[in-house]
Protein backbone atom coordinates (compact mmCIF):
# COMPACT_ATOMS: atom_id res chain seq x y z
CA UNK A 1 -32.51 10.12 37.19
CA UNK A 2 -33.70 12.99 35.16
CA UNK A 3 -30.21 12.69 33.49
CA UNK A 4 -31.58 9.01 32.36
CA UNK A 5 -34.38 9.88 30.94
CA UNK A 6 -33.01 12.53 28.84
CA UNK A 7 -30.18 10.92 27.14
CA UNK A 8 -32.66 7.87 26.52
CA UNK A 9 -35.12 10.17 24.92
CA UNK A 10 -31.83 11.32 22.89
CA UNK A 11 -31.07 8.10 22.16
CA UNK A 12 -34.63 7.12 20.90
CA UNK A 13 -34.32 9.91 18.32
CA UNK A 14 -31.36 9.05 17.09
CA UNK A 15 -32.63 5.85 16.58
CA UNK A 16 -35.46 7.50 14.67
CA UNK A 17 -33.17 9.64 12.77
CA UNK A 18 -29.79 9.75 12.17
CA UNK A 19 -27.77 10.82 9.34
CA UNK A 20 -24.21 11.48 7.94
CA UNK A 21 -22.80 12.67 4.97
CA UNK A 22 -20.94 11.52 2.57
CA UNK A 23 -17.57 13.59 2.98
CA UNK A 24 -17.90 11.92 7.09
CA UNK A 25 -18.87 8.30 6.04
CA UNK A 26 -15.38 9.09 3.11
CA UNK A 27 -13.23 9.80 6.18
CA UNK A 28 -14.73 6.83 8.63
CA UNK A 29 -13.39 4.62 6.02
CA UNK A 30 -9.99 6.11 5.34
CA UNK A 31 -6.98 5.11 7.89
CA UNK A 32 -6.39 7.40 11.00
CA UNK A 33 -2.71 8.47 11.53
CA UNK A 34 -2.30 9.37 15.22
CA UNK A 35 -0.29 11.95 16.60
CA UNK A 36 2.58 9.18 17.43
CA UNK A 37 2.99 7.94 13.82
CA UNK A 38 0.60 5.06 14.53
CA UNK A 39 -1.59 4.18 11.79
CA UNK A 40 -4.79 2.61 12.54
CA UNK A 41 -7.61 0.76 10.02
CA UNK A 42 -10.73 2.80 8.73
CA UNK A 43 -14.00 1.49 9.52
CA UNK A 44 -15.50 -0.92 7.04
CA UNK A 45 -19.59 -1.44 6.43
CA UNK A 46 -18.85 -5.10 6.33
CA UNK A 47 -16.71 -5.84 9.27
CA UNK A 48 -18.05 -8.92 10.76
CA UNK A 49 -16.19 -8.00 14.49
CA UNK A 50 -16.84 -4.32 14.29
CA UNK A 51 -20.54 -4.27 14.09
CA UNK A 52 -20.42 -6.79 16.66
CA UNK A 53 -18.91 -4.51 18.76
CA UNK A 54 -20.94 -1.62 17.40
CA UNK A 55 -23.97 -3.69 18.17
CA UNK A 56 -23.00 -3.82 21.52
CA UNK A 57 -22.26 -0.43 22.29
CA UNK A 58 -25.77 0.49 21.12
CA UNK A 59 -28.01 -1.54 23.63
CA UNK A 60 -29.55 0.07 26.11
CA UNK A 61 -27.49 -1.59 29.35
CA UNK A 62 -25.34 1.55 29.03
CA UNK A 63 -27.81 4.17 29.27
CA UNK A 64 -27.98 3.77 33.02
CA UNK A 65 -24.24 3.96 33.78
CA UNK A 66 -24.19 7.18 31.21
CA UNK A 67 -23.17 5.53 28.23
CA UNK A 68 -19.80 4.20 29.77
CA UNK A 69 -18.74 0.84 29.87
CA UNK A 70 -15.77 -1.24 30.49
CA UNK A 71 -14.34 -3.90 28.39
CA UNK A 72 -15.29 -7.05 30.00
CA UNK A 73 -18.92 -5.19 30.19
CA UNK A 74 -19.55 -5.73 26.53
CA UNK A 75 -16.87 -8.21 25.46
CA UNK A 76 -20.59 -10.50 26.43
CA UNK A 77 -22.53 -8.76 24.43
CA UNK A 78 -19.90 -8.47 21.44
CA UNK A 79 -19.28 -12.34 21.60
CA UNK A 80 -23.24 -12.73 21.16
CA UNK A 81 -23.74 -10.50 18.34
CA UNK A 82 -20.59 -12.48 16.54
CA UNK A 83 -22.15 -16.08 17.52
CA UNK A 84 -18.38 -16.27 18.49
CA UNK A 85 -16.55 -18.06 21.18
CA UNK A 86 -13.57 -16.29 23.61
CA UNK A 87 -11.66 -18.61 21.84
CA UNK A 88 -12.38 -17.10 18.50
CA UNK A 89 -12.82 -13.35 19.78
CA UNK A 90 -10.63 -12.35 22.62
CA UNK A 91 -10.67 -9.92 25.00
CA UNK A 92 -7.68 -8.00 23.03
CA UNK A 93 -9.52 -8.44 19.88
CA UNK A 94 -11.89 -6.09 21.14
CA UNK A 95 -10.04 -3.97 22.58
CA UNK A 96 -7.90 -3.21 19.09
CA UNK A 97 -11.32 -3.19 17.55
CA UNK A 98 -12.41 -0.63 20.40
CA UNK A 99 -8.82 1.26 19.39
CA UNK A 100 -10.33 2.40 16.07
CA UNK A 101 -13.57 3.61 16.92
CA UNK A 102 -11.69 5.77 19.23
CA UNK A 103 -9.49 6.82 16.51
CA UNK A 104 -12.18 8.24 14.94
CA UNK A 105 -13.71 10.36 17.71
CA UNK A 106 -16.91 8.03 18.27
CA UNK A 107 -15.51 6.75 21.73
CA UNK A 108 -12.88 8.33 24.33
CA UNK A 109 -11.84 6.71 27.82
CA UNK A 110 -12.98 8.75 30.75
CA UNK A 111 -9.54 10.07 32.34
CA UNK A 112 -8.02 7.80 35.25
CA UNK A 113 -10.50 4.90 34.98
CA UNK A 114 -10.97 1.74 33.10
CA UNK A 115 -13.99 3.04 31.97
CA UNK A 116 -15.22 4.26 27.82
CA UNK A 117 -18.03 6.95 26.86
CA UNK A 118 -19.53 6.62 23.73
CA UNK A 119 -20.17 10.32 22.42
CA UNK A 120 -23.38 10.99 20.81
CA UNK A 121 -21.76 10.98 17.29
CA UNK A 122 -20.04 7.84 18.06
CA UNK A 123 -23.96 6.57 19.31
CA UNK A 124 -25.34 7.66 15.40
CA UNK A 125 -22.45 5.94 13.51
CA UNK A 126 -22.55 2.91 14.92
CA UNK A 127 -26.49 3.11 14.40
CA UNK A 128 -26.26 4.20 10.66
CA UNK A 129 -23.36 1.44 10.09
CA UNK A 130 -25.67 -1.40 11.88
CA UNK A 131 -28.79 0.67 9.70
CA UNK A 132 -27.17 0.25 6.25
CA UNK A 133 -25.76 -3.25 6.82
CA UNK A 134 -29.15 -4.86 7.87
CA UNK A 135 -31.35 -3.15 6.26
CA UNK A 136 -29.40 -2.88 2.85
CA UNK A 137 -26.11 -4.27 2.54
CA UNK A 138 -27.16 -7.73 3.74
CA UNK A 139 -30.43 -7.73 2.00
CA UNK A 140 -29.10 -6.64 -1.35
CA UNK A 141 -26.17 -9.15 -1.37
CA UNK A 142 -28.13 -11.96 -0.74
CA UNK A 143 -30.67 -11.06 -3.26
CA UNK A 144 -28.12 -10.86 -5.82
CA UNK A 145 -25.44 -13.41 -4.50
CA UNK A 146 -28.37 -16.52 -3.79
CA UNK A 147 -31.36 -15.34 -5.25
CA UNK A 148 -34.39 -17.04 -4.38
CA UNK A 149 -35.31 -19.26 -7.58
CA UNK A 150 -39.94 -19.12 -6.99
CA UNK A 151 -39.17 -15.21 -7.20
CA UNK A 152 -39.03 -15.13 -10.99
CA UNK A 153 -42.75 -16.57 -10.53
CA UNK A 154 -44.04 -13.76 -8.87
CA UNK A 155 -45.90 -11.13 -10.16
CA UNK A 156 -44.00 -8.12 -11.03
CA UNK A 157 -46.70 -5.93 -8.92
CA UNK A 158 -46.90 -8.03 -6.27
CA UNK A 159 -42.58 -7.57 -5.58
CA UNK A 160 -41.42 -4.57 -3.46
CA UNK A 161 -39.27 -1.73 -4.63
CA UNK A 162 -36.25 -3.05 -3.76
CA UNK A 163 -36.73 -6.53 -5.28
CA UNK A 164 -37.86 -5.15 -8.64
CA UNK A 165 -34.57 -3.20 -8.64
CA UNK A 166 -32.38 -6.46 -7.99
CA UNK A 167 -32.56 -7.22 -11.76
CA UNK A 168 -31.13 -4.00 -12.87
CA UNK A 169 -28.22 -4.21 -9.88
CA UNK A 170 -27.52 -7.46 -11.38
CA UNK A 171 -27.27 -6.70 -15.38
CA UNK A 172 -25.65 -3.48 -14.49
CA UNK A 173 -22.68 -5.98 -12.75
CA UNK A 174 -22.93 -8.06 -15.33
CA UNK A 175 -22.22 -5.31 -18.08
CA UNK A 176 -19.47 -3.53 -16.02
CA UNK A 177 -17.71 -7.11 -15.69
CA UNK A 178 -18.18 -8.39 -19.09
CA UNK A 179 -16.90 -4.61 -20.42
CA UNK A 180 -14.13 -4.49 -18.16
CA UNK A 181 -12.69 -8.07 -19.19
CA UNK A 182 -13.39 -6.69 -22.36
CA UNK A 183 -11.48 -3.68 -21.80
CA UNK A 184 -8.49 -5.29 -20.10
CA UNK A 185 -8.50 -8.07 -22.70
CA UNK A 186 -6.84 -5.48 -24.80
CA UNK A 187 -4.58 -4.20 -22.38
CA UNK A 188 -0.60 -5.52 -22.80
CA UNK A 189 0.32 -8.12 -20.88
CA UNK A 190 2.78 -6.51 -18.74
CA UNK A 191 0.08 -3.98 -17.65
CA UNK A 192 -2.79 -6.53 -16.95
């Protein structure tokens, strides 16, 4: 029991805090070649069916059983984070998505069982990758994708950091689109 407790007071701090750098979140992304030859996808921040799955891994059902898990345990869970059906998400879908998180260290299967562990590093990437999509990627697309029109109306001191810095985001895409059509306007046509 003691064992319990501990690894969910780990697992509250890395919920407080946890960081990686940039040459680790460069290498999350890049492909994994295994040992065999076999070449396996690099985790992406907007991966509809990995954070899903990442999202799953993360709740607390697994801190009793010692962070491992089986499959069909969080197939569930991973079909209710992706509002998806088994139809749309199956049970091998998961498991190829399972494949590259173990590529990358963050999970290994526990020898002569059908059970997983998720390692502690494995526990603070999914969290940072679940951190940065909700809290920024999703917010900051949306703001400059379908901004909301009675925002303009607003009082410049009554708008938070982040949506005072949506207008520069978007005229600094505008500007690098408009110079690079500009740019590539000039290129020959057999290059462009």
């Amino acid at each position: 029991m003691s064992s319990v407790i501990d690894n969910y007071h780990d697992i509250q701090q890395d919920m407080l805090e946890t960081f990686i750098d940039r040459g680790q979140s460069r290498k999350l992304a890049e492909p994994t070649v295994l040992p065999n030859g076999k070449r396996i996808p690099g985790l992406k921040l907007d991966h509809p069916r990995q954070l899903a799955l990442m999202h799953a891994l993360v709740r607390f059902s697994h801190i009793a059983a010692q962070n491992t898990f089986t499959t069909p345990e969080i197939y569930e869970d991973t079909l209710t984070a992706l509002g998806a059906s088994t139809k749309d998400y199956s049970l091998a879908s998961l498991r190829y998505d399972l494949a590259k998180l173990r590529a990358k260290g963050l999970v290994e299967k526990v020898p002569h069982s059908r059970r997983y562990y998720l390692l502690r590093p494995g526990y603070s990437v999914c969290l940072v990758f679940l951190k940065l999509f909700e809290r920024i990627y999703a917010p900051l697309t949306a703001g400059l994708l379908s901004p909301v029109s009675a925002d303009t109306k607003m009082h410049q001191q009554k708008r938070s950091q982040l949506d005072r810095l949506y207008p520069s985001i978007s005229a600094w895409w505008t500007i690098s689109t408009k110079s690079w059509t500009h740019w590539a306007s000039k290129l020959p046509e057999d290059i462009a």
